[in-house]
PDB file of N, CA and C in Angstrom:
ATOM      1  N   UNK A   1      75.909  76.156 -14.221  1.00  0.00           N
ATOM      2  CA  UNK A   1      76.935  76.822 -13.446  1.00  0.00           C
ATOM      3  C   UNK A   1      77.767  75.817 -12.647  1.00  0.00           C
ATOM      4  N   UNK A   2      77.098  74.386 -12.027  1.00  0.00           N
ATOM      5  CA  UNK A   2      78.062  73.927 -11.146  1.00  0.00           C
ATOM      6  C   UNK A   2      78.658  72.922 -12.242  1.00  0.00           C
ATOM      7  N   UNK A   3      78.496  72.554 -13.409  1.00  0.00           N
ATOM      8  CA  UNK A   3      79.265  71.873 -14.291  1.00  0.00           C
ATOM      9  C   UNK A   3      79.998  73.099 -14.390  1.00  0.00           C
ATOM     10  N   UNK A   4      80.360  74.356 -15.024  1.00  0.00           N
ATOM     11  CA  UNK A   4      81.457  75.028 -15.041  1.00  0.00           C
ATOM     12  C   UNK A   4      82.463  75.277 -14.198  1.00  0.00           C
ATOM     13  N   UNK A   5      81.598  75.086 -12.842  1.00  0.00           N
ATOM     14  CA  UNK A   5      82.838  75.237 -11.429  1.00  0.00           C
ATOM     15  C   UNK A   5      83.513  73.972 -11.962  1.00  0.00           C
ATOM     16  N   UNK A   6      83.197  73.053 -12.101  1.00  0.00           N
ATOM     17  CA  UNK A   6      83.838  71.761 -11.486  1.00  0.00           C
ATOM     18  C   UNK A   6      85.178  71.306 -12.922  1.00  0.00           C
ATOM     19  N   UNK A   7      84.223  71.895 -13.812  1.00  0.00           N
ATOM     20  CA  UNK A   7      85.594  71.809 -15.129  1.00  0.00           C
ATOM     21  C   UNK A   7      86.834  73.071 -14.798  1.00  0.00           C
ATOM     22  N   UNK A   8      86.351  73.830 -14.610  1.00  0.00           N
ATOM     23  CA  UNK A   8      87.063  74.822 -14.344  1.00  0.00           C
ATOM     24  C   UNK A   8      88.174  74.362 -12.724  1.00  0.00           C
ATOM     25  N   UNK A   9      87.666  73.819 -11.834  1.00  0.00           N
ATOM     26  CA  UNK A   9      88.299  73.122 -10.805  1.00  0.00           C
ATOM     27  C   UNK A   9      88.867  72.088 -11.243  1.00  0.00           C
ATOM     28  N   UNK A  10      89.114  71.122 -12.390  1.00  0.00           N
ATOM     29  CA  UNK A  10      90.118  70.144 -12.578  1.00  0.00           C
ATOM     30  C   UNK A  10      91.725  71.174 -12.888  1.00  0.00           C
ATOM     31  N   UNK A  11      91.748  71.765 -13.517  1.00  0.00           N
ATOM     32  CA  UNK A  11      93.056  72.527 -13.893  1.00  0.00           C
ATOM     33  C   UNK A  11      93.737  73.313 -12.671  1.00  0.00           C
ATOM     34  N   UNK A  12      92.511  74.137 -11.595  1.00  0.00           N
ATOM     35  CA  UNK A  12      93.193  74.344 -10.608  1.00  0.00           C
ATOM     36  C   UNK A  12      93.837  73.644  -9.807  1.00  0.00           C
ATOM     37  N   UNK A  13      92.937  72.387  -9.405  1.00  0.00           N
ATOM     38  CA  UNK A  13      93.603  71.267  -8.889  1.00  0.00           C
ATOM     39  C   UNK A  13      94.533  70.646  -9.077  1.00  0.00           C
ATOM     40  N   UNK A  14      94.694  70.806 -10.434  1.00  0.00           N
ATOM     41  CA  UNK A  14      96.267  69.908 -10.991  1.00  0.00           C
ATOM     42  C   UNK A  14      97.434  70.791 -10.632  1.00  0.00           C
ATOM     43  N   UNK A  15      96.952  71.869 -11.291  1.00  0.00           N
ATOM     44  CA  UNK A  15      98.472  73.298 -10.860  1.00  0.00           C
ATOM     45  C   UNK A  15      98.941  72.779  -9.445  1.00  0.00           C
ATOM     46  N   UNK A  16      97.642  72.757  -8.606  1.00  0.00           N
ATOM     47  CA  UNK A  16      98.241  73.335  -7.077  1.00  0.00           C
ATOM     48  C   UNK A  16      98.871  71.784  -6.657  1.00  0.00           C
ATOM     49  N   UNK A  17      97.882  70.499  -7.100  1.00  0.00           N
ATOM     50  CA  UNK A  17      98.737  69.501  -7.064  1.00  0.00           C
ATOM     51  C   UNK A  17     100.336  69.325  -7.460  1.00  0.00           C
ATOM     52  N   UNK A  18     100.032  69.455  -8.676  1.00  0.00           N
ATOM     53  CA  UNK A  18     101.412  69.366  -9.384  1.00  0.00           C
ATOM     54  C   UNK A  18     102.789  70.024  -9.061  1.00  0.00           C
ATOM     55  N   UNK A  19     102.261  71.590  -8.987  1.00  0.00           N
ATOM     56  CA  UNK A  19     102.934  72.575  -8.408  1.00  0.00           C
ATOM     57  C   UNK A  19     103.539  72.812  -6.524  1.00  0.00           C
ATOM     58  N   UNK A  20     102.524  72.074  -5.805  1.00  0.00           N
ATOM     59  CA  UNK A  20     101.949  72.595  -4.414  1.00  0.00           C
ATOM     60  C   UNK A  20     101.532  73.795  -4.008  1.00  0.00           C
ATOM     61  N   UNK A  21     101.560  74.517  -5.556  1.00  0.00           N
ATOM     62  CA  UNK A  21     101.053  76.034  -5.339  1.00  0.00           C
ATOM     63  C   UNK A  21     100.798  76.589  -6.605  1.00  0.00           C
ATOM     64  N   UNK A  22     100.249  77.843  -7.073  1.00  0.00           N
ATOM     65  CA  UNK A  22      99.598  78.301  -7.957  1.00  0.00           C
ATOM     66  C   UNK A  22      98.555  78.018  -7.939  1.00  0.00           C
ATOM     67  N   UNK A  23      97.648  77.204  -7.869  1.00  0.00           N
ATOM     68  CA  UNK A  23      96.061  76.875  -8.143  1.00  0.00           C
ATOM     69  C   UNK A  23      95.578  78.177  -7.446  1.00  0.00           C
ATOM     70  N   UNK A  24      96.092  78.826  -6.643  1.00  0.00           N
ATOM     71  CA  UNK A  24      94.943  79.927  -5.864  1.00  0.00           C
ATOM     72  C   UNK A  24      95.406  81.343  -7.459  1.00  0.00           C
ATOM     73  N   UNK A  25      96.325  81.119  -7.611  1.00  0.00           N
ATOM     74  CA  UNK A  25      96.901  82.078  -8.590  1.00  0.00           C
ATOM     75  C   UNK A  25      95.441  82.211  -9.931  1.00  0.00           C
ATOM     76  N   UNK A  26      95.596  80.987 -10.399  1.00  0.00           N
ATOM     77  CA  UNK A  26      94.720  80.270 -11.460  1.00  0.00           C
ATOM     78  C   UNK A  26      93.559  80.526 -11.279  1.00  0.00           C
ATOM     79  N   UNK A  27      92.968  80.353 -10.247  1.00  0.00           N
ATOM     80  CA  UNK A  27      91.849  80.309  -9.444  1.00  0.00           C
ATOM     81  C   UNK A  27      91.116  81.924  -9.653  1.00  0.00           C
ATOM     82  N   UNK A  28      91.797  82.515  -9.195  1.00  0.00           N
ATOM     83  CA  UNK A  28      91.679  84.122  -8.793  1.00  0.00           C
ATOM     84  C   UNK A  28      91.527  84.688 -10.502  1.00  0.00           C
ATOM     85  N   UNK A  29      92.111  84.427 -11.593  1.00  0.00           N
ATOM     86  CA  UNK A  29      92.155  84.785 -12.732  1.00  0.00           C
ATOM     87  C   UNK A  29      91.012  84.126 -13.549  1.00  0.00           C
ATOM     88  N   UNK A  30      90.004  82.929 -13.220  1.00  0.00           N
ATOM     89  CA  UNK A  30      89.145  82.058 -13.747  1.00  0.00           C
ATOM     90  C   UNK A  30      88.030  82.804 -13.045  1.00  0.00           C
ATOM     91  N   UNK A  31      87.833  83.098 -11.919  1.00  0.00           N
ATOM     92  CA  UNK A  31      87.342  83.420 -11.396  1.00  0.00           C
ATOM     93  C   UNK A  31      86.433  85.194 -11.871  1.00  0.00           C
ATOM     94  N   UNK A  32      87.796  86.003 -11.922  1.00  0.00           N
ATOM     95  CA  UNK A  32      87.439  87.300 -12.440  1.00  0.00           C
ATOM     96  C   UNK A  32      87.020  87.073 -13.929  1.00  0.00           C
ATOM     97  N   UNK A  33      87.428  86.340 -15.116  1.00  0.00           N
ATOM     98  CA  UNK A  33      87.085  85.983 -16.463  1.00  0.00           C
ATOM     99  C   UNK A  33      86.249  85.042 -16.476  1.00  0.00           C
ATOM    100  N   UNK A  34      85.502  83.613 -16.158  1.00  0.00           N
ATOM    101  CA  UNK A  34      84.476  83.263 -15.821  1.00  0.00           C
ATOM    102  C   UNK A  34      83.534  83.292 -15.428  1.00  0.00           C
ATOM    103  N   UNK A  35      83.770  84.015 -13.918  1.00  0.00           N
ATOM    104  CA  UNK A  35      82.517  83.907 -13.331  1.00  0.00           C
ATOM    105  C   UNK A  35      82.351  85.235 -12.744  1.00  0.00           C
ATOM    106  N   UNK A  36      82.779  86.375 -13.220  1.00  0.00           N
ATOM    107  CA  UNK A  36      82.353  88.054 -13.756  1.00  0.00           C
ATOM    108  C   UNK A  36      82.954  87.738 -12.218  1.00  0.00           C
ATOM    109  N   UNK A  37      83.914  87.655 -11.307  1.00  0.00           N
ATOM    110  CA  UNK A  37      83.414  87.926  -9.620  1.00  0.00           C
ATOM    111  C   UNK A  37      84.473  89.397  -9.797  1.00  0.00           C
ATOM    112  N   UNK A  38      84.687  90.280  -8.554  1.00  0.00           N
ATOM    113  CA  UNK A  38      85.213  91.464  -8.969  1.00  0.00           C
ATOM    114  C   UNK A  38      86.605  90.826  -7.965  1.00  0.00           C
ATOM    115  N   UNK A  39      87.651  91.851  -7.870  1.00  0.00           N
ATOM    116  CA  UNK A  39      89.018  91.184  -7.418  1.00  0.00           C
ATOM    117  C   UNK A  39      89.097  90.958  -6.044  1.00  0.00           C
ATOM    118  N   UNK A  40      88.252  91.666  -5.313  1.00  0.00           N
ATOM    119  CA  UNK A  40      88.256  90.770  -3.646  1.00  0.00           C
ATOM    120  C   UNK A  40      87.007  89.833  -3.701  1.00  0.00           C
ATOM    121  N   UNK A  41      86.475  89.557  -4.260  1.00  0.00           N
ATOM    122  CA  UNK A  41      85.313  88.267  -3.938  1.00  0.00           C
ATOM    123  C   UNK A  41      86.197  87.342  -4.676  1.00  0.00           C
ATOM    124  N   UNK A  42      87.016  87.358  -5.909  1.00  0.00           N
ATOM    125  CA  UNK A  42      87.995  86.719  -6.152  1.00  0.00           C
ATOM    126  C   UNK A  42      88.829  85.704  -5.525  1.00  0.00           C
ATOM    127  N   UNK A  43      89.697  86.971  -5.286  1.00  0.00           N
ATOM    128  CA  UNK A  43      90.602  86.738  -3.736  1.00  0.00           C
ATOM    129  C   UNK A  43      89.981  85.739  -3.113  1.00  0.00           C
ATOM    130  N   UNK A  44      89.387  86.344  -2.321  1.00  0.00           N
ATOM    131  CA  UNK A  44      88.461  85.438  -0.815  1.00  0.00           C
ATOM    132  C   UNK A  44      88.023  84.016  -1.373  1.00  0.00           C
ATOM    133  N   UNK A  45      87.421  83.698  -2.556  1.00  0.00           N
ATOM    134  CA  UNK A  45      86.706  82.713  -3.296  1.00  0.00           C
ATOM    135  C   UNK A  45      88.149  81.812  -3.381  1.00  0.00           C
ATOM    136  N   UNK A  46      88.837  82.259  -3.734  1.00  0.00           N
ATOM    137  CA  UNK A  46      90.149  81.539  -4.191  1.00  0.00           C
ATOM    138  C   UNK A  46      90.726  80.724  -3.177  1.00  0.00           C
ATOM    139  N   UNK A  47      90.896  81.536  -1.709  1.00  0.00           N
ATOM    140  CA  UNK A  47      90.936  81.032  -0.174  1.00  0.00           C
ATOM    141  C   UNK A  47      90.263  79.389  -0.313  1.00  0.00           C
ATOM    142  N   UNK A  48      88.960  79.973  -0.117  1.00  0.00           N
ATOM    143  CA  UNK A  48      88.153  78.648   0.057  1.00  0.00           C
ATOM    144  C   UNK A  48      88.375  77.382  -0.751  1.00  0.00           C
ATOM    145  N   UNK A  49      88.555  77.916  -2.131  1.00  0.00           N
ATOM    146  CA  UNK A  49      89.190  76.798  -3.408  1.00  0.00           C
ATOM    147  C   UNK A  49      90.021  76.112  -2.828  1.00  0.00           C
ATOM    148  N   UNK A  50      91.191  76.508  -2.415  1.00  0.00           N
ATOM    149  CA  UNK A  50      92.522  76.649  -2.067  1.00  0.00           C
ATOM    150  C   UNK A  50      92.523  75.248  -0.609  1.00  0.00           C
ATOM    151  N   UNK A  51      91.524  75.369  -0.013  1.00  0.00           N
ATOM    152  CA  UNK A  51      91.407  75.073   1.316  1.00  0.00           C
ATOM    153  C   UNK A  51      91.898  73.211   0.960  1.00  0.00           C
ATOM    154  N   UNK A  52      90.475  73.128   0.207  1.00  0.00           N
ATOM    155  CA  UNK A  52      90.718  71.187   0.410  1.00  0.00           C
ATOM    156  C   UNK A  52      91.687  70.932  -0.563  1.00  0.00           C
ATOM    157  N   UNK A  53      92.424  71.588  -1.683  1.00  0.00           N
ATOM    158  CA  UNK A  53      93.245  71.723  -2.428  1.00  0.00           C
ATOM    159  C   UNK A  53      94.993  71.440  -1.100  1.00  0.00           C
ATOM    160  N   UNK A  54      94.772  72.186  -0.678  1.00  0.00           N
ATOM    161  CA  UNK A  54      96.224  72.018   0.833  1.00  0.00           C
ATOM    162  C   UNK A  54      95.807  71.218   1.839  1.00  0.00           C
ATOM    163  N   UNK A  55      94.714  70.659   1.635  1.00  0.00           N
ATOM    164  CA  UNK A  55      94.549  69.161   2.661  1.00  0.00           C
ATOM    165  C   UNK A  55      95.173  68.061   1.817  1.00  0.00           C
ATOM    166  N   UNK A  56      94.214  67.971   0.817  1.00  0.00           N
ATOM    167  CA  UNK A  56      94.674  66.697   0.077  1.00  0.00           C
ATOM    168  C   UNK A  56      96.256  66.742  -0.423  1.00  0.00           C
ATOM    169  N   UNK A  57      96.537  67.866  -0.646  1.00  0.00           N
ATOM    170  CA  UNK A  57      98.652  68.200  -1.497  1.00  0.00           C
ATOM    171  C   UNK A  57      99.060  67.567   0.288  1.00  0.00           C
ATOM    172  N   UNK A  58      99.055  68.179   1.351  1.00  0.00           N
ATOM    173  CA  UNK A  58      99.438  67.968   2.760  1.00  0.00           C
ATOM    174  C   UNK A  58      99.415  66.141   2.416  1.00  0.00           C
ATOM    175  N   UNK A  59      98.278  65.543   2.782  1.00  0.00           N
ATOM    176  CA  UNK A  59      98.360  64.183   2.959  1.00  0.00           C
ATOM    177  C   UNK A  59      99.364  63.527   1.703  1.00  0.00           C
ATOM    178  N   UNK A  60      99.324  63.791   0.685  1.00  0.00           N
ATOM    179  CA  UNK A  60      99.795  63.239  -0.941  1.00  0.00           C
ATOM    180  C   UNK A  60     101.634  63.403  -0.206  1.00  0.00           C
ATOM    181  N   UNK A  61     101.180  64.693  -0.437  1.00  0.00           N
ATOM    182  CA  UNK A  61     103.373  64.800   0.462  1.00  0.00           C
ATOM    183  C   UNK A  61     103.857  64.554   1.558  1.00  0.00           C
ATOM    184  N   UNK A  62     103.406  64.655   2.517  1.00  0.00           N
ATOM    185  CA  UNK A  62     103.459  64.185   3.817  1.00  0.00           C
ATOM    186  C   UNK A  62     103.275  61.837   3.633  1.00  0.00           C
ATOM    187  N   UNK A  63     102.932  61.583   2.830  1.00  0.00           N
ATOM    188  CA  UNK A  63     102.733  59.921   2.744  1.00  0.00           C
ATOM    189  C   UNK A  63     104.412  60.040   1.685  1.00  0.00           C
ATOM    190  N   UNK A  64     104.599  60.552   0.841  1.00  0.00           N
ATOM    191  CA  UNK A  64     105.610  60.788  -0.274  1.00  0.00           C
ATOM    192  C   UNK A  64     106.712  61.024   0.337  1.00  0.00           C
ATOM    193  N   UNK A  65     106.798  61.564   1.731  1.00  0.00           N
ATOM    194  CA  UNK A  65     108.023  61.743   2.525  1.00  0.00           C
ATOM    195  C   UNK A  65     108.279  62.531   2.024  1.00  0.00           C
ATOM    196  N   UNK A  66     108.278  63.961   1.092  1.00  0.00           N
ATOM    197  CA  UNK A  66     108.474  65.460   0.923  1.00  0.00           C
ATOM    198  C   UNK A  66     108.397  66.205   1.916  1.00  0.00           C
ATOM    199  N   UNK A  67     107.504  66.304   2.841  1.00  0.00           N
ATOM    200  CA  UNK A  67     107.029  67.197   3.702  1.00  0.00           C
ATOM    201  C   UNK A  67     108.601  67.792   4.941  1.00  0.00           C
ATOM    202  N   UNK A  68     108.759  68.405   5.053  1.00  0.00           N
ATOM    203  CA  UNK A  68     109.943  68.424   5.821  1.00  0.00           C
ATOM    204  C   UNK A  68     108.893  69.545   7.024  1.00  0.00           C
ATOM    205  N   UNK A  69     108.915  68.736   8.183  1.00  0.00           N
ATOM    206  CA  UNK A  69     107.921  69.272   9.385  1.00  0.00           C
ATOM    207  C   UNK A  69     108.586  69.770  10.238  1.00  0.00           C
ATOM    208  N   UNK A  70     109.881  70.280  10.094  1.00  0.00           N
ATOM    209  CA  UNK A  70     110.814  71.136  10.875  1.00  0.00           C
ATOM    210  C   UNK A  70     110.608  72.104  10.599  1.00  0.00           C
ATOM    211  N   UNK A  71     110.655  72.804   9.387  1.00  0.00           N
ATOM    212  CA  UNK A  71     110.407  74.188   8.283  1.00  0.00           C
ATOM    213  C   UNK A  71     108.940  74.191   8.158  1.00  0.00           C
ATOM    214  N   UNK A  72     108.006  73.107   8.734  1.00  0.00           N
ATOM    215  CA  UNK A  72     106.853  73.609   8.260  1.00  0.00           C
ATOM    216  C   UNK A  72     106.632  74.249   9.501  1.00  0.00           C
ATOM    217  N   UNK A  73     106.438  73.677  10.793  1.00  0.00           N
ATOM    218  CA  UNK A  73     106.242  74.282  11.868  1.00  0.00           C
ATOM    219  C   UNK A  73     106.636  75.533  12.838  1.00  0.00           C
ATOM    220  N   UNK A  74     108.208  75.440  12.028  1.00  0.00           N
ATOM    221  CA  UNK A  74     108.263  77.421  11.825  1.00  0.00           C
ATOM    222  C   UNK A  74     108.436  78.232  11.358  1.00  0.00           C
ATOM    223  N   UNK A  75     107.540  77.595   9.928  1.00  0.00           N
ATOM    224  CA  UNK A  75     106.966  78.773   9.298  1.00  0.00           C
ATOM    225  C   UNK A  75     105.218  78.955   9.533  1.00  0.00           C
ATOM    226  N   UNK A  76     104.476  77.560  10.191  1.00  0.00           N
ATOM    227  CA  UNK A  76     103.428  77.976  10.126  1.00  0.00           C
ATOM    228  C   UNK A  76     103.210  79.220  10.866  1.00  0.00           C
ATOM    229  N   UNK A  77     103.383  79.512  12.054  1.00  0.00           N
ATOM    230  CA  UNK A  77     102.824  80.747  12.927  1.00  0.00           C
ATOM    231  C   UNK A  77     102.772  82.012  11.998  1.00  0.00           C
ATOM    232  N   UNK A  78     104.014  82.292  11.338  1.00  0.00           N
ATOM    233  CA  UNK A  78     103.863  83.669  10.726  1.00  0.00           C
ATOM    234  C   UNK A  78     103.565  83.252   9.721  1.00  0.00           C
ATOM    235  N   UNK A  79     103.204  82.298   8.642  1.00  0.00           N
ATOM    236  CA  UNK A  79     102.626  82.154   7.686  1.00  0.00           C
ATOM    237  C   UNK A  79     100.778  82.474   7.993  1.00  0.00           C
ATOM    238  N   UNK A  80     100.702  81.741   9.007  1.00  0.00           N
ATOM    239  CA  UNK A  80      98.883  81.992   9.229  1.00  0.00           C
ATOM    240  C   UNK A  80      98.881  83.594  10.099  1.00  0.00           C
ATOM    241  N   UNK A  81     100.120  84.398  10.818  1.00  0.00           N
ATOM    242  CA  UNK A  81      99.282  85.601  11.099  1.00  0.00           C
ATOM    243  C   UNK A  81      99.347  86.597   9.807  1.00  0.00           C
ATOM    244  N   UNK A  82     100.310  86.268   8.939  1.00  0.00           N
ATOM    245  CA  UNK A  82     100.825  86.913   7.223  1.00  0.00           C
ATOM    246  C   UNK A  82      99.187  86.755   6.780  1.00  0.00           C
ATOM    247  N   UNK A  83      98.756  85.612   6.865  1.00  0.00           N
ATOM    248  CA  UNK A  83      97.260  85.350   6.158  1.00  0.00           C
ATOM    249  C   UNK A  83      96.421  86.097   6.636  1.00  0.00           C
ATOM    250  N   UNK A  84      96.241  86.164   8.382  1.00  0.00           N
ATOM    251  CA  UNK A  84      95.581  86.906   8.519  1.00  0.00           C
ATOM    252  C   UNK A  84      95.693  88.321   8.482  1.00  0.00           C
ATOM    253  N   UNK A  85      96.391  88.845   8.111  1.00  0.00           N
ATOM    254  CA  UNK A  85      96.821  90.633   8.064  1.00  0.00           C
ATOM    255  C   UNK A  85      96.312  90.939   6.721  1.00  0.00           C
ATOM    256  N   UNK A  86      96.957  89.907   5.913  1.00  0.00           N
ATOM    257  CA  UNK A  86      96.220  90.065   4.020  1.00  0.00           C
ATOM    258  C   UNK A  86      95.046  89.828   3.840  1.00  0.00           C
ATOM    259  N   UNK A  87      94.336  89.091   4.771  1.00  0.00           N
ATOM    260  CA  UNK A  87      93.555  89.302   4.495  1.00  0.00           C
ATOM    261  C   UNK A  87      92.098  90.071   5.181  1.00  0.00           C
ATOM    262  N   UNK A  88      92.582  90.929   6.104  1.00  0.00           N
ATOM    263  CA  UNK A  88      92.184  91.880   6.829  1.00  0.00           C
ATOM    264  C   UNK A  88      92.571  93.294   5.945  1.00  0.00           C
ATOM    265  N   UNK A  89      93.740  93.199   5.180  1.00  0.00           N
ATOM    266  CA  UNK A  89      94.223  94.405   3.992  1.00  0.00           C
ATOM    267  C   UNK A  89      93.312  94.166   3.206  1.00  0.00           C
ATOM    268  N   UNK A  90      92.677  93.437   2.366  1.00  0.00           N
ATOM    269  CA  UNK A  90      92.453  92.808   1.553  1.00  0.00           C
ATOM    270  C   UNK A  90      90.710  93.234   1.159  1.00  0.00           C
ATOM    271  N   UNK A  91      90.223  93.238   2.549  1.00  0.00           N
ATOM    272  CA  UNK A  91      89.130  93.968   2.658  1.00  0.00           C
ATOM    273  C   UNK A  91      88.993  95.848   2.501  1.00  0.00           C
ATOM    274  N   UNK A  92      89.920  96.471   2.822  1.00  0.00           N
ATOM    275  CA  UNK A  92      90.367  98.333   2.774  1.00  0.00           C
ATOM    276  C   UNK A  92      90.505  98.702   1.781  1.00  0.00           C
ATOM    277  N   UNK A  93      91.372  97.854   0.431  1.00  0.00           N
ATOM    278  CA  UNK A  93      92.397  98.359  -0.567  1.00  0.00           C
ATOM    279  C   UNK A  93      91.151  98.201  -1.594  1.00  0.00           C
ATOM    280  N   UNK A  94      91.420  98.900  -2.419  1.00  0.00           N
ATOM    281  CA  UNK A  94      90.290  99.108  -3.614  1.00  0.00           C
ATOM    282  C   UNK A  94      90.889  98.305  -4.561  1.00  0.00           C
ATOM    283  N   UNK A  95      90.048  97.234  -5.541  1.00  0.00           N
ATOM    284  CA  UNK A  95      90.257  96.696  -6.552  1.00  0.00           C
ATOM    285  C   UNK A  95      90.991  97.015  -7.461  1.00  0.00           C
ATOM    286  N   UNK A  96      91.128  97.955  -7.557  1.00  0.00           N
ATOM    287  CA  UNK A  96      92.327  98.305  -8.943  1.00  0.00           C
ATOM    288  C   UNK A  96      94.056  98.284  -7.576  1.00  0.00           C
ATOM    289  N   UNK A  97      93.693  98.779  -6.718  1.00  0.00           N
ATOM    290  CA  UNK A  97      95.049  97.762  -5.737  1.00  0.00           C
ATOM    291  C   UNK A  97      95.638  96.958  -5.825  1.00  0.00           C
ATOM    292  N   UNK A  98      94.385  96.231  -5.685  1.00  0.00           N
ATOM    293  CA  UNK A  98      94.644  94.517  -5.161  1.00  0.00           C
ATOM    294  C   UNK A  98      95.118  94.320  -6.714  1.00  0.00           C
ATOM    295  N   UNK A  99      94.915  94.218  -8.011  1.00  0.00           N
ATOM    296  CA  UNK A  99      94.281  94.117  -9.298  1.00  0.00           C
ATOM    297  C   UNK A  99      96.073  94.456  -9.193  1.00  0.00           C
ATOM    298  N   UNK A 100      96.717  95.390  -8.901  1.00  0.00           N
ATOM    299  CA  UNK A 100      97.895  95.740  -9.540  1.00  0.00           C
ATOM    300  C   UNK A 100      98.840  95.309  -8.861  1.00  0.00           C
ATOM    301  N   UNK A 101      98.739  94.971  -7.525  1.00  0.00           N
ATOM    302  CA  UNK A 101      99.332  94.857  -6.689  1.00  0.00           C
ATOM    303  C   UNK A 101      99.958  92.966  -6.388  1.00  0.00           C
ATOM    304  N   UNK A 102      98.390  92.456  -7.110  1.00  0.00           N
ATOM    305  CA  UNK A 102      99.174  90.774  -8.019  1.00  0.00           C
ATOM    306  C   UNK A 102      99.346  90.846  -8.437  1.00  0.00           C
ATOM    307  N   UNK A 103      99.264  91.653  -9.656  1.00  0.00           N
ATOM    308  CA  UNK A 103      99.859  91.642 -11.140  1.00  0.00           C
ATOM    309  C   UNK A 103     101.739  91.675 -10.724  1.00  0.00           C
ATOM    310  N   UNK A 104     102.066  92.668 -10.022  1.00  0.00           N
ATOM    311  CA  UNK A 104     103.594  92.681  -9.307  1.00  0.00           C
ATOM    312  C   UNK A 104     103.747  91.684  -8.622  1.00  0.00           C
ATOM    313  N   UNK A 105     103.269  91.334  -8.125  1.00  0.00           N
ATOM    314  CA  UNK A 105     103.533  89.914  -7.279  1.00  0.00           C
ATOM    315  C   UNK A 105     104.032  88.809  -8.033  1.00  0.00           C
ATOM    316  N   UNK A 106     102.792  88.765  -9.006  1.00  0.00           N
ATOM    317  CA  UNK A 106     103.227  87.566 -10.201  1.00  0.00           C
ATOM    318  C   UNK A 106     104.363  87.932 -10.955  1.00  0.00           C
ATOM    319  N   UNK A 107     104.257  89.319 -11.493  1.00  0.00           N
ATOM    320  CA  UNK A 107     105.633  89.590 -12.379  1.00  0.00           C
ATOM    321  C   UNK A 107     106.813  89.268 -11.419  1.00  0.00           C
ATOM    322  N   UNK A 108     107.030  89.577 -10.138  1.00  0.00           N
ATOM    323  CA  UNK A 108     108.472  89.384  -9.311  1.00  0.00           C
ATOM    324  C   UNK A 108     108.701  87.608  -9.284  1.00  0.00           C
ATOM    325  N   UNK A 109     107.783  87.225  -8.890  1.00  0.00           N
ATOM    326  CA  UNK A 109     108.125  85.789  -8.856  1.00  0.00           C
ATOM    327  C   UNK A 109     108.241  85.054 -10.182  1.00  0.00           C
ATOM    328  N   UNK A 110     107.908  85.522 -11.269  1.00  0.00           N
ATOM    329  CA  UNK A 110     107.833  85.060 -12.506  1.00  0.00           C
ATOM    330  C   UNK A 110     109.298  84.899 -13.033  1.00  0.00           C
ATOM    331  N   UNK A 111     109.742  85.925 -12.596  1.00  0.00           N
ATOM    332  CA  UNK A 111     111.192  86.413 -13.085  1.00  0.00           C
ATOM    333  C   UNK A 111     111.939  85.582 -12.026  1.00  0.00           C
ATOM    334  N   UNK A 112     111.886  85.947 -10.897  1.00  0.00           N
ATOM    335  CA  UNK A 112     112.632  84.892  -9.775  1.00  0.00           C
ATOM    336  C   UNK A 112     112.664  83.387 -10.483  1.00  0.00           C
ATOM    337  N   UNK A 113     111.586  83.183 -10.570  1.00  0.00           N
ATOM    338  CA  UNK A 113     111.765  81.615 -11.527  1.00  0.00           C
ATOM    339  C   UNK A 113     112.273  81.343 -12.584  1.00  0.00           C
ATOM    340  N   UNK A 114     112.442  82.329 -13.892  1.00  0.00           N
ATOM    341  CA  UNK A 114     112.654  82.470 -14.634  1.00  0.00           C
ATOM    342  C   UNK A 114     114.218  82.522 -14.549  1.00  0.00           C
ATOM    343  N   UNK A 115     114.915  83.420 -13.535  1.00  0.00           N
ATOM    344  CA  UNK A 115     116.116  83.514 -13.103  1.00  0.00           C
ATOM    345  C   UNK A 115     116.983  82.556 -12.566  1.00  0.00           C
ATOM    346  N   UNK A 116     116.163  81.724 -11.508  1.00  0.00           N
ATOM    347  CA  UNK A 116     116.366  81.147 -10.695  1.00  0.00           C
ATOM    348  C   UNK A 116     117.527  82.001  -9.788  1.00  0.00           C
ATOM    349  N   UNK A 117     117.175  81.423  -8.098  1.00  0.00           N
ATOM    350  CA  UNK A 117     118.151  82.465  -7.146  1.00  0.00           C
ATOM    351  C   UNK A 117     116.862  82.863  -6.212  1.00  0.00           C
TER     352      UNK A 117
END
């Protein structure tokens, strides 16, 4: 099992590297098809993935001179109370919710990208 986490954690890592985001996306979908978890232990599991994944992207861009710390600092406040509300929802909403409710998430942004705009 912990050789499967850890193969299974090179690809997330690269997305969220590469990307600075998606790996929790990736994560959450490996997670429910790998490792049987149901869509909020998912979720939550994905968090934690996610965690040293946005330390190490933080230091990598922040040394790279990407980081623009004007826009980060105000967006952090409502970005971390946004986190905490979802994931206080996150616990109420029944799995086939949550289950449909990324599935739209991903389809809107898919297309946004796809579109660009």
């Amino acid at each position: 099992m912990k050789k499967k986490g850890l193969l299974w954690g090179i690809p997330i890592g690269f997305i969220n590297g590469f990307f600075a985001s998606g790996g929790g996306i990736i994560a959450v979908l490996i997670l429910q098809k790998f490792f049987s978890l149901d869509e909020k232990k998912a979720h939550a599991t994905s968090i934690m993935i996610i965690l040293p994944l946005t330390v190490a992207g933080v230091f990598v861009y922040t040394m790279a001179g990407f980081a623009d710390m004007g826009n980060i600092v105000k967006a952090a406040g409502g970005a971390t109370l946004g986190a905490l509300l979802g994931a206080k929802l996150l616990s109420r909403l029944s799995g086939r919710f949550i289950r449909i409710g990324f599935g739209a998430v991903m389809v809107f942004a898919s297309v946004k990208l796809l579109i660009g705009g």
